[in-house]
C-alpha atoms as a PDB file:
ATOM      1  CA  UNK A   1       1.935   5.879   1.991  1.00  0.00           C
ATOM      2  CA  UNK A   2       3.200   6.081  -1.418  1.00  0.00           C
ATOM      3  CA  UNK A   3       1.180   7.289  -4.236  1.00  0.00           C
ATOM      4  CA  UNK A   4       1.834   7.667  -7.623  1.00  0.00           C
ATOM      5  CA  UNK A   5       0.629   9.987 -10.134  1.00  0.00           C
ATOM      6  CA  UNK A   6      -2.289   7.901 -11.393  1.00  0.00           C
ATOM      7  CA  UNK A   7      -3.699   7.120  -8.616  1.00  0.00           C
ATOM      8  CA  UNK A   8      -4.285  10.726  -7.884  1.00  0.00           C
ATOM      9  CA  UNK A   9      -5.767  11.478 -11.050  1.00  0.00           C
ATOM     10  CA  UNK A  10      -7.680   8.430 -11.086  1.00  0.00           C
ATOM     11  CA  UNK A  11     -10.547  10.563  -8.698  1.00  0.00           C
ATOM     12  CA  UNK A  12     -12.578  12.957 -10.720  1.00  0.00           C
ATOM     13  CA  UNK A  13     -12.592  15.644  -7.570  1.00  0.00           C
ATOM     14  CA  UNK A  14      -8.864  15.875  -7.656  1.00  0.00           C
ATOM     15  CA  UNK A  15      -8.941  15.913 -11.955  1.00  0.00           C
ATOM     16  CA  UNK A  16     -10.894  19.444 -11.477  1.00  0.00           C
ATOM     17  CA  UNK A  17      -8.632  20.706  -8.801  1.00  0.00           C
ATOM     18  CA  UNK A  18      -5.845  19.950 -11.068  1.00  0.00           C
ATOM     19  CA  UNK A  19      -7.422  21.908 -13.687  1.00  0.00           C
ATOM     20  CA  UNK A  20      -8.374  24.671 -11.208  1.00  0.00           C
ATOM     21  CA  UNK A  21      -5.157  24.935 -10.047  1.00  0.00           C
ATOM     22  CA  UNK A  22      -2.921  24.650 -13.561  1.00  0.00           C
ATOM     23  CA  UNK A  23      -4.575  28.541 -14.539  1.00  0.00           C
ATOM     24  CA  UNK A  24      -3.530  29.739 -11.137  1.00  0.00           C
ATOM     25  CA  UNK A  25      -2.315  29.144  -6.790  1.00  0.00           C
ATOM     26  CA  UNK A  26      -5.308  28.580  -5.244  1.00  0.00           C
ATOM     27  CA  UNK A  27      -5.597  28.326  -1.338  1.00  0.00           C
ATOM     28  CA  UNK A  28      -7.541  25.517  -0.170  1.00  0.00           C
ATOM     29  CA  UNK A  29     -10.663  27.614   0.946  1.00  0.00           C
ATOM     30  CA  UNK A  30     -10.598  28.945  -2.822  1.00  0.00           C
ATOM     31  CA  UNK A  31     -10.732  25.402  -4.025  1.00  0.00           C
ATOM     32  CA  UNK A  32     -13.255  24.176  -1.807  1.00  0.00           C
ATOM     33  CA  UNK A  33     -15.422  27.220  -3.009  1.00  0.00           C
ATOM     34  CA  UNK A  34     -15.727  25.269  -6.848  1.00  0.00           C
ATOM     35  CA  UNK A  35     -16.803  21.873  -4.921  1.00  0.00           C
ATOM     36  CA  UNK A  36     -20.183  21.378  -3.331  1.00  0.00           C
ATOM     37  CA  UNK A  37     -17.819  19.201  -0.456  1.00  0.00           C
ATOM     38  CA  UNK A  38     -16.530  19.841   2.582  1.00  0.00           C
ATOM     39  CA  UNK A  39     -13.192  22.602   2.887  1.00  0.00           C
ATOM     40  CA  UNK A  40     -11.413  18.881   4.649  1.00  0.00           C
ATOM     41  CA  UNK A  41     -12.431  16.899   2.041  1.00  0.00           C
ATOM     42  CA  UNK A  42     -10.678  18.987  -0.139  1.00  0.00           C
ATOM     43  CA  UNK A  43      -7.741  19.094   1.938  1.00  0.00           C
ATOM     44  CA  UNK A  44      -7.349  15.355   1.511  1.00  0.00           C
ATOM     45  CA  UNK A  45      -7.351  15.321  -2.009  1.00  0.00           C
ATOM     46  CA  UNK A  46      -4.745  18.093  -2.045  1.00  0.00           C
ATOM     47  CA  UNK A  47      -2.884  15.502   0.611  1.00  0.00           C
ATOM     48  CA  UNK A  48      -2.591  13.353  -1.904  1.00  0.00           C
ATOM     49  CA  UNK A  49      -1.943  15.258  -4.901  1.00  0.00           C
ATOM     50  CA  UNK A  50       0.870  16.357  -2.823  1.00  0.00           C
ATOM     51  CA  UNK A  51       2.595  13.203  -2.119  1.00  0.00           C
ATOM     52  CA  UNK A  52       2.462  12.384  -5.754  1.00  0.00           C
ATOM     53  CA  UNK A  53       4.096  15.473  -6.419  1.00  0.00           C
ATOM     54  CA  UNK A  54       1.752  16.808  -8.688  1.00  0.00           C
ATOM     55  CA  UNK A  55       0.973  20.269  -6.719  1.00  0.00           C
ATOM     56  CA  UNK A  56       3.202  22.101  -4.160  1.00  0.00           C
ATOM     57  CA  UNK A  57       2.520  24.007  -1.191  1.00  0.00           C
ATOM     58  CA  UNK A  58       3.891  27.574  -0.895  1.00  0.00           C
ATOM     59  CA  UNK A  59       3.459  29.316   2.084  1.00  0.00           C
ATOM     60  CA  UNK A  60       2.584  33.288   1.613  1.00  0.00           C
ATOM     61  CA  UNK A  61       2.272  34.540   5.021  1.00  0.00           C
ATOM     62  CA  UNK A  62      -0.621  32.712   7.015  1.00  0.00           C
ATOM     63  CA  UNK A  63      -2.176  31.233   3.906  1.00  0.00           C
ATOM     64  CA  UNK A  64      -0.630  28.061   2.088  1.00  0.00           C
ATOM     65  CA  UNK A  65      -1.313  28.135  -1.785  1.00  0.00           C
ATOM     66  CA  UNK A  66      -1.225  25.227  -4.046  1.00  0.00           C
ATOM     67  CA  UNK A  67      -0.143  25.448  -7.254  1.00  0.00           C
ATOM     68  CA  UNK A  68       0.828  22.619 -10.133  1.00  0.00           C
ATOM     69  CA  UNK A  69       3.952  20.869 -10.891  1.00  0.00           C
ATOM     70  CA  UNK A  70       3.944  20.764 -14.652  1.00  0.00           C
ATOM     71  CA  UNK A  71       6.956  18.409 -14.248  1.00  0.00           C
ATOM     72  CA  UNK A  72       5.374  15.768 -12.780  1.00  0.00           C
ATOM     73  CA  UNK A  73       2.080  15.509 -15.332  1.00  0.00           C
ATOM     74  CA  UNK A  74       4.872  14.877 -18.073  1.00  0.00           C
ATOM     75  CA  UNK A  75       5.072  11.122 -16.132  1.00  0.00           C
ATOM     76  CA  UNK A  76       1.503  11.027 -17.356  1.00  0.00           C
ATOM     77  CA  UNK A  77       1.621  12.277 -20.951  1.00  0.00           C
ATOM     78  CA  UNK A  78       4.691   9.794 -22.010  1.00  0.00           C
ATOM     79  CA  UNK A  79       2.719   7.006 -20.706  1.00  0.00           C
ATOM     80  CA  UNK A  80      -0.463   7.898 -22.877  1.00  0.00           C
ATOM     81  CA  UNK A  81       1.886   8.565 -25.789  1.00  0.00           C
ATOM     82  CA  UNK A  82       2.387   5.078 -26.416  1.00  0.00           C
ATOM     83  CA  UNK A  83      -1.227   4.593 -26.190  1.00  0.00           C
ATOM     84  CA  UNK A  84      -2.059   7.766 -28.241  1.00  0.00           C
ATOM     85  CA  UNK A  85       0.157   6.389 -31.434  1.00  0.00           C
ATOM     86  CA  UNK A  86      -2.217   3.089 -31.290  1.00  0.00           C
ATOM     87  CA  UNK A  87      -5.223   5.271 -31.670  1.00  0.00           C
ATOM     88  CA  UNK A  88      -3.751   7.814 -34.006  1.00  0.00           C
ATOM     89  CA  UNK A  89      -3.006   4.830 -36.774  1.00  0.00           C
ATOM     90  CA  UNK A  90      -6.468   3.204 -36.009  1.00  0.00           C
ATOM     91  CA  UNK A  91      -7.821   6.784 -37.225  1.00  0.00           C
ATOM     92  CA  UNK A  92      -5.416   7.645 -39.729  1.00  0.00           C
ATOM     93  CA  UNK A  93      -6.172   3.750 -41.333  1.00  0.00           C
ATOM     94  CA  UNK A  94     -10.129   4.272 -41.004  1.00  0.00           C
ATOM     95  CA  UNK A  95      -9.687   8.004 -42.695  1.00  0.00           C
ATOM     96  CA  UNK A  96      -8.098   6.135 -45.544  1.00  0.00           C
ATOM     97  CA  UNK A  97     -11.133   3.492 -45.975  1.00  0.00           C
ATOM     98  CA  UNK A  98     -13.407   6.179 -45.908  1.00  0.00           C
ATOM     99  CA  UNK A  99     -12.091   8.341 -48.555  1.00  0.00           C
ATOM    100  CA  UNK A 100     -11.810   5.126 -50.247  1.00  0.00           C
ATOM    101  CA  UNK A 101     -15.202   4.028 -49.700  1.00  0.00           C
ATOM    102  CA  UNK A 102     -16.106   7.832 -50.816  1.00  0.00           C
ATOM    103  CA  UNK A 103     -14.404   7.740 -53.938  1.00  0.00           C
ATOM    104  CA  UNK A 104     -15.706   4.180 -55.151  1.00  0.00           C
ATOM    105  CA  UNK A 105     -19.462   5.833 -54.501  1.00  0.00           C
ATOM    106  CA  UNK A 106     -19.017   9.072 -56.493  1.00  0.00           C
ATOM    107  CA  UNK A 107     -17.592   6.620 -58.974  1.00  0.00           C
ATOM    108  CA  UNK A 108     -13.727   7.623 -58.924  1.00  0.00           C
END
């Protein structure tokens, strides 16, 4: 099956293992050991995160470690940049009726 990139961050379980695994390769017994969850439930999540591409595998003689593919979360951050200008004019137009509203009460 075909995943993209949101649908594997859309669980909160595979947000942290994303954030685990972004400081450092982690095996999948190492991840597990942050989750109060089964080591295959883990390995599921880490199924999927795979298929969308947003960790690899590396194997390093019997153990496989996952790391992040930094390339891949870029797919996320341009699609909340359009979102992320909306919000940044909403706050940059409510700073300006504050300070307005600041400066008509101090009598400016």
């Amino acid at each position: 099956m075909r995943r993209d990139v949101f649908q594997a961050i859309a669980d909160p379980t595979r947000r942290a293992i994303i954030a685990l695994i972004a400081i450092e390769a982690l095996t999948p017994n190492a991840i597990a050991d942050n989750f109060n969850t089964t080591r295959q439930a883990v390995s599921k999540h880490l199924k999927i995160l795979t298929e969308c591409e947003l960790v690899k595998q590396e194997h390093q003689g019997r153990e496989i470690y996952y790391s992040l593919q930094i390339d891949k979360m870029k797919e996320i951050d341009n699609w909340l940049e359009q979102y992320r200008k909306i919000w940044e004019t909403s706050f940059n137009q409510l700073d300006k009726i504050l300070s307005t509203i600041k400066k008509s009460k101090n009598g400016k």
